[in-house]
N, C-alpha and C. Protein backbone atom coordinates (compact mmCIF):
# COMPACT_ATOMS: atom_id res chain seq x y z
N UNK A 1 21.94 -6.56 9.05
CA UNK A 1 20.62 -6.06 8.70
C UNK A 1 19.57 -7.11 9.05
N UNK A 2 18.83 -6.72 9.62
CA UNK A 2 17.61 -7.54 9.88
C UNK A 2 16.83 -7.78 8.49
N UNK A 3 15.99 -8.91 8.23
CA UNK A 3 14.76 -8.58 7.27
C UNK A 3 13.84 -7.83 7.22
N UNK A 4 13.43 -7.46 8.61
CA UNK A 4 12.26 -6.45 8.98
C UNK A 4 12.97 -5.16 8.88
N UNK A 5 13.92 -5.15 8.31
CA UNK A 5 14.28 -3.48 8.01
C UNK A 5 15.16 -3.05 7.06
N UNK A 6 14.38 -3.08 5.60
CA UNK A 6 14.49 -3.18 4.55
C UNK A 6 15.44 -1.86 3.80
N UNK A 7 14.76 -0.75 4.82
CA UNK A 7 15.91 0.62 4.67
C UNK A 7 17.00 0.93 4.55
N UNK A 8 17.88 -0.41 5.29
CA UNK A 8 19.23 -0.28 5.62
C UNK A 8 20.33 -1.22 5.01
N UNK A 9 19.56 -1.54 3.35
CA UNK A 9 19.61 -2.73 3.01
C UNK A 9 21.36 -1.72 2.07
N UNK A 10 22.68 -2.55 1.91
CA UNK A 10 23.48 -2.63 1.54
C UNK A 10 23.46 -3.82 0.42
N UNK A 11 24.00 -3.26 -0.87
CA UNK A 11 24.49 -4.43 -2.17
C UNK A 11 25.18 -5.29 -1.57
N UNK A 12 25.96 -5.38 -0.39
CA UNK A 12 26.47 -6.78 0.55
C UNK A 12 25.53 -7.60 0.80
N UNK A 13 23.90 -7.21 1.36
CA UNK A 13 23.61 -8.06 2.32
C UNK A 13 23.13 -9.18 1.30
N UNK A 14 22.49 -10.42 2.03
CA UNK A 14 22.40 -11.28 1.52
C UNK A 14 20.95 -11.23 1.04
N UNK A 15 19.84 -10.24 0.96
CA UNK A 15 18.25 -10.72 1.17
C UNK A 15 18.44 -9.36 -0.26
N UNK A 16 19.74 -8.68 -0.85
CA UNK A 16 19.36 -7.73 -1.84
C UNK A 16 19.73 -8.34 -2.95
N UNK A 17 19.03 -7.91 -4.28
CA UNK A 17 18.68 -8.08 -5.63
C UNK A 17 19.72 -6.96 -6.42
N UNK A 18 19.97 -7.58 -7.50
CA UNK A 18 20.60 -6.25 -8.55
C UNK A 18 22.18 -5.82 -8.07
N UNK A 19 22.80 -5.69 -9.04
CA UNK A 19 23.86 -5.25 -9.08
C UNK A 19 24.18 -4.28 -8.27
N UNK A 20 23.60 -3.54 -8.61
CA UNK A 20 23.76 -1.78 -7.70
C UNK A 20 22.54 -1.79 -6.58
N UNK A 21 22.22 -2.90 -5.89
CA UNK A 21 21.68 -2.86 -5.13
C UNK A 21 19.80 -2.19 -4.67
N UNK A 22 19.40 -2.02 -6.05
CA UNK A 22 18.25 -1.56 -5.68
C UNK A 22 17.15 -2.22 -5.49
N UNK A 23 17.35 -3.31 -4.91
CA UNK A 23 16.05 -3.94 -3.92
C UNK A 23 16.53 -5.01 -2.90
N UNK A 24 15.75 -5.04 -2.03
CA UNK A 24 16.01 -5.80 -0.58
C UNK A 24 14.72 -6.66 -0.11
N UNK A 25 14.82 -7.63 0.04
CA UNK A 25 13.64 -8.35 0.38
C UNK A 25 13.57 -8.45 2.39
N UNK A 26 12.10 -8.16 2.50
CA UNK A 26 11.97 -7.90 3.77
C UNK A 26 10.45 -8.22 4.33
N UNK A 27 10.09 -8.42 5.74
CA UNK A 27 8.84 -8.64 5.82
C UNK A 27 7.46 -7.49 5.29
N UNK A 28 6.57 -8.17 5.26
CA UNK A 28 5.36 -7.30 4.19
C UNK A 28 4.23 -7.17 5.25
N UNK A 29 3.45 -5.97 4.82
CA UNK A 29 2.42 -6.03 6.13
C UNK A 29 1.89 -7.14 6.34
N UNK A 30 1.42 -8.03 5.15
CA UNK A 30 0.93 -9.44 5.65
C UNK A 30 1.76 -10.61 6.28
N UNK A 31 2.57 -10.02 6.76
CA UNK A 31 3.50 -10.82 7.81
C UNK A 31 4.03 -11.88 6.79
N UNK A 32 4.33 -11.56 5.34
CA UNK A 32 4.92 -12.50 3.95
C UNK A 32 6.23 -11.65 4.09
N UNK A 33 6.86 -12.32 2.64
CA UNK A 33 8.12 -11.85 2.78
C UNK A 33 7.54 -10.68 1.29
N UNK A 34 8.19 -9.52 1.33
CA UNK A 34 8.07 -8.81 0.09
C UNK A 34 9.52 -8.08 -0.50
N UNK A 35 9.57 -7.49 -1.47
CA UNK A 35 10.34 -6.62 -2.06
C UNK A 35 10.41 -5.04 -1.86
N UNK A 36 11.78 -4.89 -1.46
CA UNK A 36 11.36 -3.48 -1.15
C UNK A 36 12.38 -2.23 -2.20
N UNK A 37 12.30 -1.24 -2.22
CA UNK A 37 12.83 -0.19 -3.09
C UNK A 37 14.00 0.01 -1.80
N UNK A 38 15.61 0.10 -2.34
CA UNK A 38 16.25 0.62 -1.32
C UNK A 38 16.69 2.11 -1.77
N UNK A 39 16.35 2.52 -3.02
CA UNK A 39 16.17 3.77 -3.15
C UNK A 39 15.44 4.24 -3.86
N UNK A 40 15.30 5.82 -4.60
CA UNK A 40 14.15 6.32 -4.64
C UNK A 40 14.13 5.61 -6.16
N UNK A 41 13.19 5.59 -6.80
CA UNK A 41 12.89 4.84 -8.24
C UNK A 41 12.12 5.85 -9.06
N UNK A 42 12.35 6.15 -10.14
CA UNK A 42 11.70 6.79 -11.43
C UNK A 42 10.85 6.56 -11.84
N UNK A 43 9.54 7.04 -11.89
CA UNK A 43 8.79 6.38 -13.29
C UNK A 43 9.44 6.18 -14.75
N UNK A 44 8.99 4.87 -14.65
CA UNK A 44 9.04 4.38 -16.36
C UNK A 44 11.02 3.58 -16.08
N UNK A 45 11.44 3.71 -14.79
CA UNK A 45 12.86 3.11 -14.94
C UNK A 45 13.02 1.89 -14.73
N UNK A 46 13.91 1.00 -15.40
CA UNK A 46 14.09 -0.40 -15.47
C UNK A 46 14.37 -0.57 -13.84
N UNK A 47 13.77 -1.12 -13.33
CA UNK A 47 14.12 -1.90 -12.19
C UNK A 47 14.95 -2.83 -12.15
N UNK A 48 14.55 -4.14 -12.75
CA UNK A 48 15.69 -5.24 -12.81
C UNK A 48 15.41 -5.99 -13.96
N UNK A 49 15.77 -6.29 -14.74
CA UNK A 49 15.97 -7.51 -16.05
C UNK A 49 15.54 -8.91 -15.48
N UNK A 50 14.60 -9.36 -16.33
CA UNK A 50 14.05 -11.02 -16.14
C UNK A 50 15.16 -11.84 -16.55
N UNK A 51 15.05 -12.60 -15.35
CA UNK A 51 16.54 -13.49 -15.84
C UNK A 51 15.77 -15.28 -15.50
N UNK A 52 15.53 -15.56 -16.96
CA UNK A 52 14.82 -16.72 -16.71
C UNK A 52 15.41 -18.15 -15.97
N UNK A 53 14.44 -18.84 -15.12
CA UNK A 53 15.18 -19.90 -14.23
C UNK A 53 14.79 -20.93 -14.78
N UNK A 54 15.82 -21.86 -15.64
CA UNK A 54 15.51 -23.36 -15.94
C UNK A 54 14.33 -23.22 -17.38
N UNK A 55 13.31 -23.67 -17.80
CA UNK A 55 12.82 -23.55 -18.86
C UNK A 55 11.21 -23.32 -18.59
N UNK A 56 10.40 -23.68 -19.79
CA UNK A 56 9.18 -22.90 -19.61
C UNK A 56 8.47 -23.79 -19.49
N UNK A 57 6.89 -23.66 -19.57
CA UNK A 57 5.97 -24.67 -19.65
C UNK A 57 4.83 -23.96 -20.40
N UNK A 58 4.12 -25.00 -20.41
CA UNK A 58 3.25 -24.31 -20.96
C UNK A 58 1.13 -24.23 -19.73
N UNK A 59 2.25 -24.63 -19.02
CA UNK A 59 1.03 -24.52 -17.92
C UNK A 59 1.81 -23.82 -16.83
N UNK A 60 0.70 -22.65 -16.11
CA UNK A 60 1.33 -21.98 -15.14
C UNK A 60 1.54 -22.60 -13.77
N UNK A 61 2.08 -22.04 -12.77
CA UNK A 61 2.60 -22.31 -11.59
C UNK A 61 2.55 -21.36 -10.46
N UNK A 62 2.32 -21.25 -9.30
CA UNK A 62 2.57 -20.25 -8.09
C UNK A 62 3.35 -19.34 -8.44
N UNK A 63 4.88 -19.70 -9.09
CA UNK A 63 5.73 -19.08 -9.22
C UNK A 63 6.03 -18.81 -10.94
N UNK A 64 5.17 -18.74 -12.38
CA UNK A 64 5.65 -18.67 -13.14
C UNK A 64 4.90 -17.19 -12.93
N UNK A 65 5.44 -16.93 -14.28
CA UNK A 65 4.79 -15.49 -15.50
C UNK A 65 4.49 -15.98 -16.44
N UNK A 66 3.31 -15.50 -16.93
CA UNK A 66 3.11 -15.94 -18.23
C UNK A 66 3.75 -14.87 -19.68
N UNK A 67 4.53 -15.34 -20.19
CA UNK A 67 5.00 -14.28 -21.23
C UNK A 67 4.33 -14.21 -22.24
N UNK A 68 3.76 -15.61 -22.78
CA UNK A 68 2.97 -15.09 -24.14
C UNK A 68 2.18 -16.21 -23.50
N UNK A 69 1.02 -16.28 -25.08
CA UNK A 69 0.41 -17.40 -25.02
C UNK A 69 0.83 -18.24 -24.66
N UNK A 70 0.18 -19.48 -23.75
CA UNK A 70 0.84 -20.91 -23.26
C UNK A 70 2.22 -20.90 -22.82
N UNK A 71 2.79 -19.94 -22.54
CA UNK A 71 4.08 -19.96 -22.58
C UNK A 71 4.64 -19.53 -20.97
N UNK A 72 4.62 -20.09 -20.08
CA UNK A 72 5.28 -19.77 -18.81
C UNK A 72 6.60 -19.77 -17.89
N UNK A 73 7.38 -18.93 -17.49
CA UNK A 73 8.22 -18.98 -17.40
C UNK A 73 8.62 -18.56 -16.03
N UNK A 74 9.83 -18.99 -14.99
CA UNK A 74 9.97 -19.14 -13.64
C UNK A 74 11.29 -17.90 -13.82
N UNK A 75 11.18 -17.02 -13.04
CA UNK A 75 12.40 -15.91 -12.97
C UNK A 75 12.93 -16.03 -11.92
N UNK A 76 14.45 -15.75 -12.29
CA UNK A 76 15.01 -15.79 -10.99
C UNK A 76 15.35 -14.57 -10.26
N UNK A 77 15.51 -14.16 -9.30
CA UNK A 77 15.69 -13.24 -8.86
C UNK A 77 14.25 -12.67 -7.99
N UNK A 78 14.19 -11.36 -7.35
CA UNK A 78 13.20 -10.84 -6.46
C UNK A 78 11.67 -11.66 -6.76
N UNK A 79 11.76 -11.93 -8.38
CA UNK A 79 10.11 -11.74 -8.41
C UNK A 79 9.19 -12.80 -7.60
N UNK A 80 9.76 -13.49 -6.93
CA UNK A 80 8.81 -14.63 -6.12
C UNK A 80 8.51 -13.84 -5.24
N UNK A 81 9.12 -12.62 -4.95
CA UNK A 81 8.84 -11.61 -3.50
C UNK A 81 7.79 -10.74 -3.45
N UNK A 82 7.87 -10.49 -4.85
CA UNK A 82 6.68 -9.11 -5.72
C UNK A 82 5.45 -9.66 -5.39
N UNK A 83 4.98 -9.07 -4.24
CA UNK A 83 3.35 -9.02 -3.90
C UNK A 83 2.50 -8.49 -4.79
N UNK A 84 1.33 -8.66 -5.41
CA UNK A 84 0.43 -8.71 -6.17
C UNK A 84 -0.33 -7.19 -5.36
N UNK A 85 -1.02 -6.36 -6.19
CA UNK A 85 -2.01 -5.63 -5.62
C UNK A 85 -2.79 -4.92 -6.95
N UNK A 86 -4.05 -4.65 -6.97
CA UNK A 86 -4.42 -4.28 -8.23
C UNK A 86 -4.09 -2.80 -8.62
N UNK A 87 -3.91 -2.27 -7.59
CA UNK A 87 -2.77 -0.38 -8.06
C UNK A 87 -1.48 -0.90 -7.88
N UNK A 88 -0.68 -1.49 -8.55
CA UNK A 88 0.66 -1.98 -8.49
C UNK A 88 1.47 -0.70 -8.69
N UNK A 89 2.74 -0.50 -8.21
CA UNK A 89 3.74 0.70 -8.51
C UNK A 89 4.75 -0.12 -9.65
N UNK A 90 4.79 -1.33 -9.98
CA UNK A 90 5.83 -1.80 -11.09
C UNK A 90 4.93 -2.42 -12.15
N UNK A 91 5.22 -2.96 -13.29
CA UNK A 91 4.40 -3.82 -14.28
C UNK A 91 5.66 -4.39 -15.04
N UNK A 92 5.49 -5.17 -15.57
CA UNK A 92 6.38 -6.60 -16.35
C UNK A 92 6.28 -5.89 -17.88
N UNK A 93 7.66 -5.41 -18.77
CA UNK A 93 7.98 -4.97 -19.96
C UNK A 93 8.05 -6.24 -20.26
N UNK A 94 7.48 -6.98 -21.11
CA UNK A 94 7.93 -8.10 -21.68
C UNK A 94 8.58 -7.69 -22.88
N UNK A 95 8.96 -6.51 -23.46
CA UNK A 95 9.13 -5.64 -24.74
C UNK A 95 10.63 -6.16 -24.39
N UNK A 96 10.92 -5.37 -23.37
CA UNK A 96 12.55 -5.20 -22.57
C UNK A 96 12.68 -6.47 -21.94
N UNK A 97 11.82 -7.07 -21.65
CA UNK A 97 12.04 -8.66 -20.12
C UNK A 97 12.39 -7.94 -19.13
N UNK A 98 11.79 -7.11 -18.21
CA UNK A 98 12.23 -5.83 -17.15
C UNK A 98 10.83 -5.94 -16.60
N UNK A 99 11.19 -5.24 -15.24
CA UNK A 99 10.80 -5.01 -14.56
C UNK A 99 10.85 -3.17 -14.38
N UNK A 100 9.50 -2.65 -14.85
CA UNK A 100 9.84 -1.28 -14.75
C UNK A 100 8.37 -0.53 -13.73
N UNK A 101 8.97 0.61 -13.26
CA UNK A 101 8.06 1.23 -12.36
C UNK A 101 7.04 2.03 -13.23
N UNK A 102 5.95 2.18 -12.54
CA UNK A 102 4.54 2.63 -13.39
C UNK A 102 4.45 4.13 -12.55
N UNK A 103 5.18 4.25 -11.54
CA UNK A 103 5.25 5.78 -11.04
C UNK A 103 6.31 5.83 -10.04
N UNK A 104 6.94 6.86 -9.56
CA UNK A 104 7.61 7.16 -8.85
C UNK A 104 7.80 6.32 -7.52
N UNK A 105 8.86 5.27 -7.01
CA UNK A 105 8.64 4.94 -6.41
C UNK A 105 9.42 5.51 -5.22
N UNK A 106 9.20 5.52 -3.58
CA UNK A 106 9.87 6.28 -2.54
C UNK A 106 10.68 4.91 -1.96
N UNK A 107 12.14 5.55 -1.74
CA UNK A 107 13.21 4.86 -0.71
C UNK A 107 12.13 3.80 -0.10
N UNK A 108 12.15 2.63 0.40
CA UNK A 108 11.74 1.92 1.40
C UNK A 108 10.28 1.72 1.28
N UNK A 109 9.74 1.86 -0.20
CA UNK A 109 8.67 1.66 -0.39
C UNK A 109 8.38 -0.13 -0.97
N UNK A 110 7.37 -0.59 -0.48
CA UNK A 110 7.30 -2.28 -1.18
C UNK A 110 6.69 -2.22 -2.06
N UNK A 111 7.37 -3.25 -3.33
CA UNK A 111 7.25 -3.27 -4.82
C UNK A 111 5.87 -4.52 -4.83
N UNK A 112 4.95 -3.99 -6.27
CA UNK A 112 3.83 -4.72 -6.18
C UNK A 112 4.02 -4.91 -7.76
N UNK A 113 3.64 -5.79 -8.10
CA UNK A 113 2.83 -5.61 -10.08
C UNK A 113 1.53 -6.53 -9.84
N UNK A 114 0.38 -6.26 -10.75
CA UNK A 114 -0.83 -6.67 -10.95
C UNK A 114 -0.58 -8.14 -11.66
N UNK A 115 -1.07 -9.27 -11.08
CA UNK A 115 -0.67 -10.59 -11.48
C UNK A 115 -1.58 -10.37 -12.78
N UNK A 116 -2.51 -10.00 -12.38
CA UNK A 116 -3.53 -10.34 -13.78
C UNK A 116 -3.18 -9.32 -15.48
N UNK A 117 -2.47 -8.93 -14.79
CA UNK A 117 -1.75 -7.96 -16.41
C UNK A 117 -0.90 -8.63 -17.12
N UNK A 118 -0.59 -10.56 -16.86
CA UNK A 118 0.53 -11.10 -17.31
C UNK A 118 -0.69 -12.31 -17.23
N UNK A 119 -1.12 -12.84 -16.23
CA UNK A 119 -2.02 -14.53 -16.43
C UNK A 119 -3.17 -14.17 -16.95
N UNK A 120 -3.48 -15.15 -17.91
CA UNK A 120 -4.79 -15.40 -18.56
C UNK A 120 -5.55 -15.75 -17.21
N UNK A 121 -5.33 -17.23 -17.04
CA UNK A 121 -5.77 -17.88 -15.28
C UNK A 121 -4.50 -17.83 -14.42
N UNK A 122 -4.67 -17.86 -13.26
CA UNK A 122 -3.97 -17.73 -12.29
C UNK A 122 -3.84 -19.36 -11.89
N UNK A 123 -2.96 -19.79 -11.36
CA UNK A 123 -2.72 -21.16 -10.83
C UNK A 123 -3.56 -21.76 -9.59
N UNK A 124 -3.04 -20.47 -8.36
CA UNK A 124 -3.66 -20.71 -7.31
C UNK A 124 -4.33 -19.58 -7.11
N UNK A 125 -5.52 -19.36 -7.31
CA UNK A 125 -6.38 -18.29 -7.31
C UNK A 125 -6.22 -18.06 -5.39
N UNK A 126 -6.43 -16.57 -5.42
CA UNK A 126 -6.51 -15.47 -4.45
C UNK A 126 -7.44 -14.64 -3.56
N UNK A 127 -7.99 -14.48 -2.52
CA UNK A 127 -8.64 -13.26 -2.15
C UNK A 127 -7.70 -12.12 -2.28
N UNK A 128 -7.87 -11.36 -2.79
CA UNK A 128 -7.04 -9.76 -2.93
C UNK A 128 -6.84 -9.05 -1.32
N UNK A 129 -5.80 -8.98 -1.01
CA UNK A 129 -5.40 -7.79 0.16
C UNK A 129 -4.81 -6.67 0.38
N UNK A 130 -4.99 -6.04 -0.97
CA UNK A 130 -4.23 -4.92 -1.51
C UNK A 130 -4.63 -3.94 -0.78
N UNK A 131 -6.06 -3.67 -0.52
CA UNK A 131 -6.64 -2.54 0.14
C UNK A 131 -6.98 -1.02 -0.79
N UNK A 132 -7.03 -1.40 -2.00
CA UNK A 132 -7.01 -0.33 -3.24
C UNK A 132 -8.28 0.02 -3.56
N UNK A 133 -8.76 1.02 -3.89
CA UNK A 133 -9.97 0.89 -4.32
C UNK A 133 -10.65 0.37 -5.65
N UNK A 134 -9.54 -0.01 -6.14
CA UNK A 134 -9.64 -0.38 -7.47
C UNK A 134 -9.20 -2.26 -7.22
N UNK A 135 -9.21 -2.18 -6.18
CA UNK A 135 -9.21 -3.98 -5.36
C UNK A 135 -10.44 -4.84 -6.70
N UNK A 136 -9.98 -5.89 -7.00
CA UNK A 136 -11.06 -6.97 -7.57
C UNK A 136 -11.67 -7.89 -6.79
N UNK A 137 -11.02 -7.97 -5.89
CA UNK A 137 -12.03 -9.09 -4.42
C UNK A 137 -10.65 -10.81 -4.95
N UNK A 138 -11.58 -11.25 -5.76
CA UNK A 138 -10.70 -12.19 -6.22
C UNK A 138 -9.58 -12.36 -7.11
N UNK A 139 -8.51 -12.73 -7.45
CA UNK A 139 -7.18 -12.92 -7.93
C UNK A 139 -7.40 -14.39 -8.76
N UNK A 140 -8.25 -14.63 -10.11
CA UNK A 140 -8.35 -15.43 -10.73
C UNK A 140 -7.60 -15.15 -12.18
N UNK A 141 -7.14 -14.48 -12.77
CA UNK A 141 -7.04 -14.28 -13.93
C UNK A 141 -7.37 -13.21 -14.57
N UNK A 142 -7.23 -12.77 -15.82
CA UNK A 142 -7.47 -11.58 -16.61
C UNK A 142 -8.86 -12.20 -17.13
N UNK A 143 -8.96 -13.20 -17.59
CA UNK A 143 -10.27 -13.97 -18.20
C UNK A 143 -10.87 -14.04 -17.33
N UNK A 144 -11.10 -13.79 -15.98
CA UNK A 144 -12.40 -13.37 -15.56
C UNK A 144 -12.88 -12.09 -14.67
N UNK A 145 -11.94 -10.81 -15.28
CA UNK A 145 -12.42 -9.64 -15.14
C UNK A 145 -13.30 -9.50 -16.03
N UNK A 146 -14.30 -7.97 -15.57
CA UNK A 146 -15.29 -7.22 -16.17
C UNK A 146 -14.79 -6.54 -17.02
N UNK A 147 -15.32 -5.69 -17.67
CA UNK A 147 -14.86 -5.19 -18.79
C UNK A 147 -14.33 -3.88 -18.19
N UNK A 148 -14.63 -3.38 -17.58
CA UNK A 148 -14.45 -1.71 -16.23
C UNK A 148 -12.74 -2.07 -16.03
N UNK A 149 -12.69 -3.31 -15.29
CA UNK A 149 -11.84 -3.61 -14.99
C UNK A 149 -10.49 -4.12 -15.83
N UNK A 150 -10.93 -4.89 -16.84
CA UNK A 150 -10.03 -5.16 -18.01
C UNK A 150 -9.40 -3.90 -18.87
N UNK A 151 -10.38 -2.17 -18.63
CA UNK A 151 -9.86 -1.11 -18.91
C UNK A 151 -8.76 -0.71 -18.08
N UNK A 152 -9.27 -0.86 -16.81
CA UNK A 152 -8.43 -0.26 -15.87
C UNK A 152 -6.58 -0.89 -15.89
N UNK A 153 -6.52 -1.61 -16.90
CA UNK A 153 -5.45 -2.17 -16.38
C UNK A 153 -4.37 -2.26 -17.78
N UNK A 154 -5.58 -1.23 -18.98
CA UNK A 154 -4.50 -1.78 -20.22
C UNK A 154 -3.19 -1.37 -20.32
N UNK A 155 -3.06 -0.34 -19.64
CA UNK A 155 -1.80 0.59 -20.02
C UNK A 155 -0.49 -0.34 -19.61
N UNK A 156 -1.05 -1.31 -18.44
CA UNK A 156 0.38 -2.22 -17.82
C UNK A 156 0.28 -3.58 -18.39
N UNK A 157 -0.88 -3.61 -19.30
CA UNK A 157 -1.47 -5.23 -19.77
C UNK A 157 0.07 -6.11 -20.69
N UNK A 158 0.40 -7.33 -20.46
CA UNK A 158 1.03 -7.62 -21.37
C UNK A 158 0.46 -8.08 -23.27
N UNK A 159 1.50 -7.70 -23.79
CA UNK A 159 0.96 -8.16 -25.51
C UNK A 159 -0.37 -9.11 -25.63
N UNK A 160 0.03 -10.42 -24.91
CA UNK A 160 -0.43 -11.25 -25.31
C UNK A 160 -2.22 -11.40 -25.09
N UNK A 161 -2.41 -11.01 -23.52
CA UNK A 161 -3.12 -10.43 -22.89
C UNK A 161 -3.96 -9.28 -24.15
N UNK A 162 -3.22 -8.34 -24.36
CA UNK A 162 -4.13 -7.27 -24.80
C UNK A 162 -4.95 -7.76 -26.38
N UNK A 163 -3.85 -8.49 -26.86
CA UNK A 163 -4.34 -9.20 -28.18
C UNK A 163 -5.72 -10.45 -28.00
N UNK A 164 -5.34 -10.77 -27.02
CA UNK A 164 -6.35 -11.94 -26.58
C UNK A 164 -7.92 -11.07 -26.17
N UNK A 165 -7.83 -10.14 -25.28
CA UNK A 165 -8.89 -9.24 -25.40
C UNK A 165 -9.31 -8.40 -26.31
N UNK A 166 -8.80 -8.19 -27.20
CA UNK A 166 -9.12 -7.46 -28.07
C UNK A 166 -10.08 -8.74 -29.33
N UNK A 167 -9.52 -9.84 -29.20
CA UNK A 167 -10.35 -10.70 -30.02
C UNK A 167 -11.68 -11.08 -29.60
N UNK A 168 -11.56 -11.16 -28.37
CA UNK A 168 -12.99 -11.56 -27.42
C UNK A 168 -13.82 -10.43 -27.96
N UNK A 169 -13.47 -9.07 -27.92
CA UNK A 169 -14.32 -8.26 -28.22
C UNK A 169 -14.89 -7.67 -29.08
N UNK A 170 -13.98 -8.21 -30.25
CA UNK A 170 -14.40 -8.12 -32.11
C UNK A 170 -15.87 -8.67 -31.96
């Protein structure tokens, strides 16, 4: 299997995730490496379980999540692959530690979650290339969206996140 062809991805090859094989890492339109669906995906179905790498910090990184307050943590598995876009098709259960889809996803489709539904600040802040209309321009953090925008995103927001906004706005 090539990387550039994520379709034909087998639980053998070496670039797939998960037991039963449902994801394959492969090139992304931005000529990056991304995550791809090797079959069709459910809304609302566990994708893959967070399987934490080494320990936490309390300051973020390129590669952490933030799970709660101050609390950051490096996963192993696909998620260094999971391209960012602000209409994401997956979002982070921190309820479960999963990775679950926010709608139906298609065979050979590439997996996204919204960074800012998990970081307060972002480490290495971003220009956005999602192409969404619901695009933010910049990739800084949840603390410095608008309020339009801090709506748009509660339904996938993590705990910590939603509690933290909700105090700002008392």
């Amino acid at each position: 299997m090539s990387i550039s062809e994520p379709n034909k991805a087998t639980p053998s090859d070496p670039y797939t995730f998960s037991q039963d094989g449902k994801l394959v890492i492969g090139k992304s339109l931005n000529d990056q490496c991304g995550c791809y669906a090797c079959d069709d995906i459910e809304k609302d179905e566990i994708i893959v379980n967070l399987r934490i790498k080494g320990g936490s910090s309390s300051t973020p990184s390129k590669y952490t999540i933030q799970i709660s307050e101050g609390l950051h943590v490096v996963c192993d598995g696909p998620f260094s692959y999971i391209n960012h876009s602000c209409e994401p098709n997956t979002y982070i259960d921190l309820a479960t530690m999963s990775l679950r889809a926010v709608r139906e996803i298609k065979k050979g489709s590439e997996l996204s979650f919204n960074y800012l539904t998990t970081e307060w600040v972002v480490a290495q802040p971003f220009d956005c290339m999602c192409g969404s209309e619901m695009c933010v321009g910049r990739v800084e953090g949840f603390k410095y969206l608008n309020k339009v925008q801090r709506n748009a995103i509660q339904d996938i927001l993590a705990p910590h996140l939603k509690f933290k906004d909700s105090v700002e706005n008392s």
